[in-house]
N, C-alpha and C. Protein backbone atom coordinates (compact mmCIF):
# COMPACT_ATOMS: atom_id res chain seq x y z
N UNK A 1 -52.31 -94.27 -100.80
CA UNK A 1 -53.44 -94.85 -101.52
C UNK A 1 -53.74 -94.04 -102.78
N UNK A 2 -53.52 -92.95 -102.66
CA UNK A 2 -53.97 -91.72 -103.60
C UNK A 2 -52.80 -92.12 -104.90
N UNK A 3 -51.42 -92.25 -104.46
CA UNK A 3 -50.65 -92.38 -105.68
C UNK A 3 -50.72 -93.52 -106.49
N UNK A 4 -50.83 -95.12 -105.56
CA UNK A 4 -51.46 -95.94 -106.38
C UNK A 4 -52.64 -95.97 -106.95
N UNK A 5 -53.69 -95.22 -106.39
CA UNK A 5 -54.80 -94.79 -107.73
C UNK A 5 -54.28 -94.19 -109.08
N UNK A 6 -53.34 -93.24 -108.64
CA UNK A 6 -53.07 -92.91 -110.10
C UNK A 6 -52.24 -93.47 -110.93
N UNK A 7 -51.17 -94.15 -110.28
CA UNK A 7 -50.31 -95.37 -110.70
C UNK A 7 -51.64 -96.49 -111.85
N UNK A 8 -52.90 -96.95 -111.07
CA UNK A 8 -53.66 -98.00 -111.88
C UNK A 8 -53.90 -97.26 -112.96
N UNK A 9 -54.47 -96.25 -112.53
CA UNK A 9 -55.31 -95.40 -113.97
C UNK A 9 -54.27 -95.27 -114.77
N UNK A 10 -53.31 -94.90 -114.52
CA UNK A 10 -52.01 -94.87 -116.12
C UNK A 10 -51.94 -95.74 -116.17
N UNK A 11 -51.26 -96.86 -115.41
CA UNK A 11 -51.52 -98.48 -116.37
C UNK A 11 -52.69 -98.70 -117.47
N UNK A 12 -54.12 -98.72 -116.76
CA UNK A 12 -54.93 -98.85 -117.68
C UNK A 12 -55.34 -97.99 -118.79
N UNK A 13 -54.49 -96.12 -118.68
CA UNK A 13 -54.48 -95.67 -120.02
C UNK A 13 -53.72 -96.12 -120.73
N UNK A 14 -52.33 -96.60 -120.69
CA UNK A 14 -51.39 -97.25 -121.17
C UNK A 14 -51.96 -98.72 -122.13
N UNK A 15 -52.29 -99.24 -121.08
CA UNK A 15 -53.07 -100.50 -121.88
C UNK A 15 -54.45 -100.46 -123.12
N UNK A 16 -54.67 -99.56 -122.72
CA UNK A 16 -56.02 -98.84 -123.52
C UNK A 16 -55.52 -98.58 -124.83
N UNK A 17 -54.55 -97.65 -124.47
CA UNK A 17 -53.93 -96.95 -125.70
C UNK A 17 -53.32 -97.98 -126.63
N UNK A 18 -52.45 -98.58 -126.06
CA UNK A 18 -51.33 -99.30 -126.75
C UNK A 18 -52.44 -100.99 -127.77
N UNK A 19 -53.41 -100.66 -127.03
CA UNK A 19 -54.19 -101.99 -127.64
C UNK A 19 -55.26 -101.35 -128.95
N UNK A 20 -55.40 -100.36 -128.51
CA UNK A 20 -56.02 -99.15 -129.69
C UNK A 20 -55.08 -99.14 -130.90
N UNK A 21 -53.77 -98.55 -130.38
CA UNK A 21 -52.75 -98.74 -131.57
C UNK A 21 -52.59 -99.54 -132.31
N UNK A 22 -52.39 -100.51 -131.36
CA UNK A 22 -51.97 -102.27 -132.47
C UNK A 22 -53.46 -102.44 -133.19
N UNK A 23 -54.42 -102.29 -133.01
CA UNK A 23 -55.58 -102.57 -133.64
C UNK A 23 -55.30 -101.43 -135.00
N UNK A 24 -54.99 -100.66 -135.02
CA UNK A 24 -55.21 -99.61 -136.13
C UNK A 24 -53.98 -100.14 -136.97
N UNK A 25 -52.87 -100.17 -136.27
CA UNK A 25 -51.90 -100.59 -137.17
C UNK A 25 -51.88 -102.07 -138.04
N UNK A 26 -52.73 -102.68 -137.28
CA UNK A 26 -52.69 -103.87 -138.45
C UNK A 26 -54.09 -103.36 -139.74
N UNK A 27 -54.19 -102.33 -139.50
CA UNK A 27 -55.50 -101.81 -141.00
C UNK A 27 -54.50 -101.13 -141.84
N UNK A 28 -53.63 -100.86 -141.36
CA UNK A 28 -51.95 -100.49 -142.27
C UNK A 28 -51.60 -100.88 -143.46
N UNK A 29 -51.55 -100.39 -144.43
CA UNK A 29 -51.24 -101.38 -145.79
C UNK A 29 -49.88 -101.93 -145.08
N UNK A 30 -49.62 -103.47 -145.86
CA UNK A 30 -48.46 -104.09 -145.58
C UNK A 30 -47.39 -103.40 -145.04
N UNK A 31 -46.57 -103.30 -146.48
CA UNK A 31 -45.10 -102.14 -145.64
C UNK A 31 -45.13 -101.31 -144.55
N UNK A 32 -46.15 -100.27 -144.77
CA UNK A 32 -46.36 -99.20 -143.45
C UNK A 32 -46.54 -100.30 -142.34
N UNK A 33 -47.58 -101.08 -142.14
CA UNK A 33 -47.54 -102.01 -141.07
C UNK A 33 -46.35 -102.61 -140.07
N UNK A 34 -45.16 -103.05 -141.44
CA UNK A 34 -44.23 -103.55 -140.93
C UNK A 34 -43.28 -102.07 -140.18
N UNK A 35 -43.13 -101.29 -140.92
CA UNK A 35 -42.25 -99.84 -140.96
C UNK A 35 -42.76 -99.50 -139.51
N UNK A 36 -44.02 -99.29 -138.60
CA UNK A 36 -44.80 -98.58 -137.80
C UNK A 36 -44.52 -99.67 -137.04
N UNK A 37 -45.15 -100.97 -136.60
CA UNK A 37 -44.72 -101.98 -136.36
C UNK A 37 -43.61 -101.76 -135.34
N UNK A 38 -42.08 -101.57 -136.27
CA UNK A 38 -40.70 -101.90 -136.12
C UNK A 38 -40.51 -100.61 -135.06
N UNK A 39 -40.97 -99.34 -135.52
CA UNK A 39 -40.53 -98.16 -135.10
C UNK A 39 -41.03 -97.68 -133.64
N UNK A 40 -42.87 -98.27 -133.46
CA UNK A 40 -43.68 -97.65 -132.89
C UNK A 40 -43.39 -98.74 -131.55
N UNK A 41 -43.66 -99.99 -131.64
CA UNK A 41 -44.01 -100.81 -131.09
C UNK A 41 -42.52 -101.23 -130.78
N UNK A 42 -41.83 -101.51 -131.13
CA UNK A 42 -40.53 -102.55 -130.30
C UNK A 42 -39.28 -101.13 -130.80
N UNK A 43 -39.83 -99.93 -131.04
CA UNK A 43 -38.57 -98.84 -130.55
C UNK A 43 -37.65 -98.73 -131.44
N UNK A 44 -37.70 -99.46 -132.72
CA UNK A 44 -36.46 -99.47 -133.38
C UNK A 44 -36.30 -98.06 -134.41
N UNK A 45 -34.96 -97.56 -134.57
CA UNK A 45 -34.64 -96.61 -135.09
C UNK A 45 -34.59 -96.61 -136.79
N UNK A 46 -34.54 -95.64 -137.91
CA UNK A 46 -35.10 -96.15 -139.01
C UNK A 46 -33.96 -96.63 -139.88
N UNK A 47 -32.71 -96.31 -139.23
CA UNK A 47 -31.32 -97.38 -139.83
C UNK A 47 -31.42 -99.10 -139.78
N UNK A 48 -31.72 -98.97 -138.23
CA UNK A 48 -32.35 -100.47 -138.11
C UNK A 48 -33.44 -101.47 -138.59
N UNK A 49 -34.29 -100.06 -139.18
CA UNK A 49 -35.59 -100.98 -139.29
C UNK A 49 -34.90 -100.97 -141.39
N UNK A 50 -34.67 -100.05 -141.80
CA UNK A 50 -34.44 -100.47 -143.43
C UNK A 50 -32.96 -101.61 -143.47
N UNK A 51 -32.24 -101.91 -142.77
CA UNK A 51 -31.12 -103.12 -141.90
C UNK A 51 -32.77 -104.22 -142.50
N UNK A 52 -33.49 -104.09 -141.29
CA UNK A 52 -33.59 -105.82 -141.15
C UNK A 52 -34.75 -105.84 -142.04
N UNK A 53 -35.33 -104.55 -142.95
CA UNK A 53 -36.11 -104.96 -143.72
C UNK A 53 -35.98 -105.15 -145.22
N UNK A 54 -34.31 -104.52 -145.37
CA UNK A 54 -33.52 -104.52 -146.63
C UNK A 54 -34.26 -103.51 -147.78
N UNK A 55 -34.27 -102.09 -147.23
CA UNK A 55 -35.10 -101.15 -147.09
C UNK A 55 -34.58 -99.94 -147.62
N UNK A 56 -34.62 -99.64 -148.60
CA UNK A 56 -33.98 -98.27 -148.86
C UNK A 56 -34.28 -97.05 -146.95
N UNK A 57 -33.69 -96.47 -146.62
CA UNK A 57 -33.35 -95.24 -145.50
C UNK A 57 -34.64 -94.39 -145.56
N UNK A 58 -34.76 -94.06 -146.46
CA UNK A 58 -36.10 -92.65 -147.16
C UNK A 58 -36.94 -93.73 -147.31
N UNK A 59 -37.14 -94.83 -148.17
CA UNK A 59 -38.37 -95.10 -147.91
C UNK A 59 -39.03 -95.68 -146.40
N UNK A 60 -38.47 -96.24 -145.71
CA UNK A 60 -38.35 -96.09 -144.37
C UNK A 60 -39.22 -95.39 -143.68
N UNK A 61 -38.41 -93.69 -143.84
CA UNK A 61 -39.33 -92.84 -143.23
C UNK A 61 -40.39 -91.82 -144.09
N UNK A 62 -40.77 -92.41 -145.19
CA UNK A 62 -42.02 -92.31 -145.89
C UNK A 62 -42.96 -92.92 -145.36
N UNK A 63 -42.77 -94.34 -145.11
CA UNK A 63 -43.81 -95.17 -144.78
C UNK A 63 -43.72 -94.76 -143.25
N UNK A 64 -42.85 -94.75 -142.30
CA UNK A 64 -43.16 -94.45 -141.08
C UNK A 64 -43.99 -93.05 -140.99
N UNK A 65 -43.59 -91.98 -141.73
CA UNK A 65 -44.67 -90.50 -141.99
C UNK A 65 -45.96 -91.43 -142.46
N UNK A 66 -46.03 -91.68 -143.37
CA UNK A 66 -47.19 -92.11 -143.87
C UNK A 66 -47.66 -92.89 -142.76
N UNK A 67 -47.31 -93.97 -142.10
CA UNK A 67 -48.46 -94.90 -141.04
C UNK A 67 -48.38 -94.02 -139.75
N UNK A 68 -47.75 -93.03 -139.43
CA UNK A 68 -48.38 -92.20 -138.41
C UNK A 68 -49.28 -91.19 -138.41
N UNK A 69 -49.33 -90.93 -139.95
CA UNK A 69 -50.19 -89.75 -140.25
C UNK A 69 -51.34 -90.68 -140.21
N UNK A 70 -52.06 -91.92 -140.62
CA UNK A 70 -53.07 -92.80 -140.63
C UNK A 70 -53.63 -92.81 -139.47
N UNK A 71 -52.03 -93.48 -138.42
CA UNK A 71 -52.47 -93.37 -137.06
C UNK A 71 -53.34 -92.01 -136.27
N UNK A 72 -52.60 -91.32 -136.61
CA UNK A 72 -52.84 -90.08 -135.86
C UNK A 72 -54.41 -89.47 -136.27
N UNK A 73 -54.77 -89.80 -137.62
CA UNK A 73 -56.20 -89.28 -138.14
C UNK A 73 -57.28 -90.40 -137.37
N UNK A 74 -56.87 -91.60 -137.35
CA UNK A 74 -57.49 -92.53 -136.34
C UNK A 74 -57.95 -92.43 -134.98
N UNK A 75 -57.05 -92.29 -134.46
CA UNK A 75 -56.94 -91.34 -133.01
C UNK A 75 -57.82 -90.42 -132.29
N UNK A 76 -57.54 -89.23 -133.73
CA UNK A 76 -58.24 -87.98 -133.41
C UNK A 76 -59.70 -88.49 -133.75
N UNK A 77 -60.01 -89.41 -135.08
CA UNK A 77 -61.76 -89.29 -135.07
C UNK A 77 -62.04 -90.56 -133.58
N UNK A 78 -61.42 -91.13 -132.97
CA UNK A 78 -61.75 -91.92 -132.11
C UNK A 78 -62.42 -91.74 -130.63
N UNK A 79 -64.09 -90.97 -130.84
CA UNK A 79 -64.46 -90.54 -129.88
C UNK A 79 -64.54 -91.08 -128.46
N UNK A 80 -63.95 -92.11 -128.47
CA UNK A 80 -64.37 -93.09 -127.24
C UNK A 80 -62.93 -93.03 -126.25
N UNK A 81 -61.96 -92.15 -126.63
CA UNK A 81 -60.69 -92.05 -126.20
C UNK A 81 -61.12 -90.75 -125.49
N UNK A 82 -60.78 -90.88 -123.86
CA UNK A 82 -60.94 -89.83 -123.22
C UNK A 82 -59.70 -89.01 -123.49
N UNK A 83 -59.31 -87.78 -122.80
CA UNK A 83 -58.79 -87.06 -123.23
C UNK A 83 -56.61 -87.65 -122.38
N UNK A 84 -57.04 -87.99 -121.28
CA UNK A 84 -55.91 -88.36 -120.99
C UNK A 84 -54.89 -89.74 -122.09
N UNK A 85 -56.09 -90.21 -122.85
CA UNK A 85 -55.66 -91.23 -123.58
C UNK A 85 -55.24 -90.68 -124.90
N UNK A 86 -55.76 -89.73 -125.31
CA UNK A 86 -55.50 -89.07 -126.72
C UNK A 86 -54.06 -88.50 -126.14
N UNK A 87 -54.06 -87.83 -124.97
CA UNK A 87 -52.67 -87.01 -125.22
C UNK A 87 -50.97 -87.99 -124.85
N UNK A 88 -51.53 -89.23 -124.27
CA UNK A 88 -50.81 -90.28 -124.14
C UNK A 88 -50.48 -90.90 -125.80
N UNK A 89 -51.93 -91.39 -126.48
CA UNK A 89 -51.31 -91.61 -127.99
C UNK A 89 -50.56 -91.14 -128.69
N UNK A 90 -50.88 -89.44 -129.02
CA UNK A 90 -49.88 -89.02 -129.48
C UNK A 90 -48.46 -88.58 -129.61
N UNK A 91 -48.75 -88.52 -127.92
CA UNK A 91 -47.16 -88.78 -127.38
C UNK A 91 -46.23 -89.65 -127.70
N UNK A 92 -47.12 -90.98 -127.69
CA UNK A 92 -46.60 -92.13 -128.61
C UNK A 92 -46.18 -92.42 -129.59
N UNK A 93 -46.75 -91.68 -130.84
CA UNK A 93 -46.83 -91.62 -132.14
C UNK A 93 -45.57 -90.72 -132.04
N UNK A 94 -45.30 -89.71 -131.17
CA UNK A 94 -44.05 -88.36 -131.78
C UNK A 94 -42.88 -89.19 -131.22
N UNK A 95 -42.93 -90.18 -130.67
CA UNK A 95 -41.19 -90.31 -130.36
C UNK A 95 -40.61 -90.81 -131.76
């Protein structure tokens, strides 16, 4: 009983988090949106994402630096994120 308690509660930090994210990322200027988007959310690597966005490589991971650094200042002022959820976000943000 004890492990599926903690099994729910990470689901619902998981869900917490990941719905936090997508909310911030669409305040993203365009490009970064799409760049963060591609990288954060459906995993794609930044060969792939300047591929299907016809993307110079470097600018790529300008805009991916740039919309995680946004993310990440978001995050941190986001007092309503308990602490297991902040260290789950950013975990998120570093892969």
């Amino acid at each position: 009983a004890e492990r599926f308690s903690i099994d729910v509660e990470n689901a619902y930090i998981k869900t917490e988090v990941l719905q936090f994210i997508s909310e911030e990322i669409e305040k993203l200027p365009p490009q970064c949106k799409q760049v963060v988007r591609l990288a954060i959310i459906e995993g794609k690597s930044a060969p792939e994402i300047a591929a299907e966005l016809n993307m110079a490589y470097q600018t790529v991971l300008n805009q991916k630096a740039k919309g995680v650094g946004l993310l990440r200042t978001a995050i941190l002022k986001n007092k309503l994120l308990s602490l297991p959820m902040l260290v789950f976000a950013l975990n998120l943000l570093d892969r």
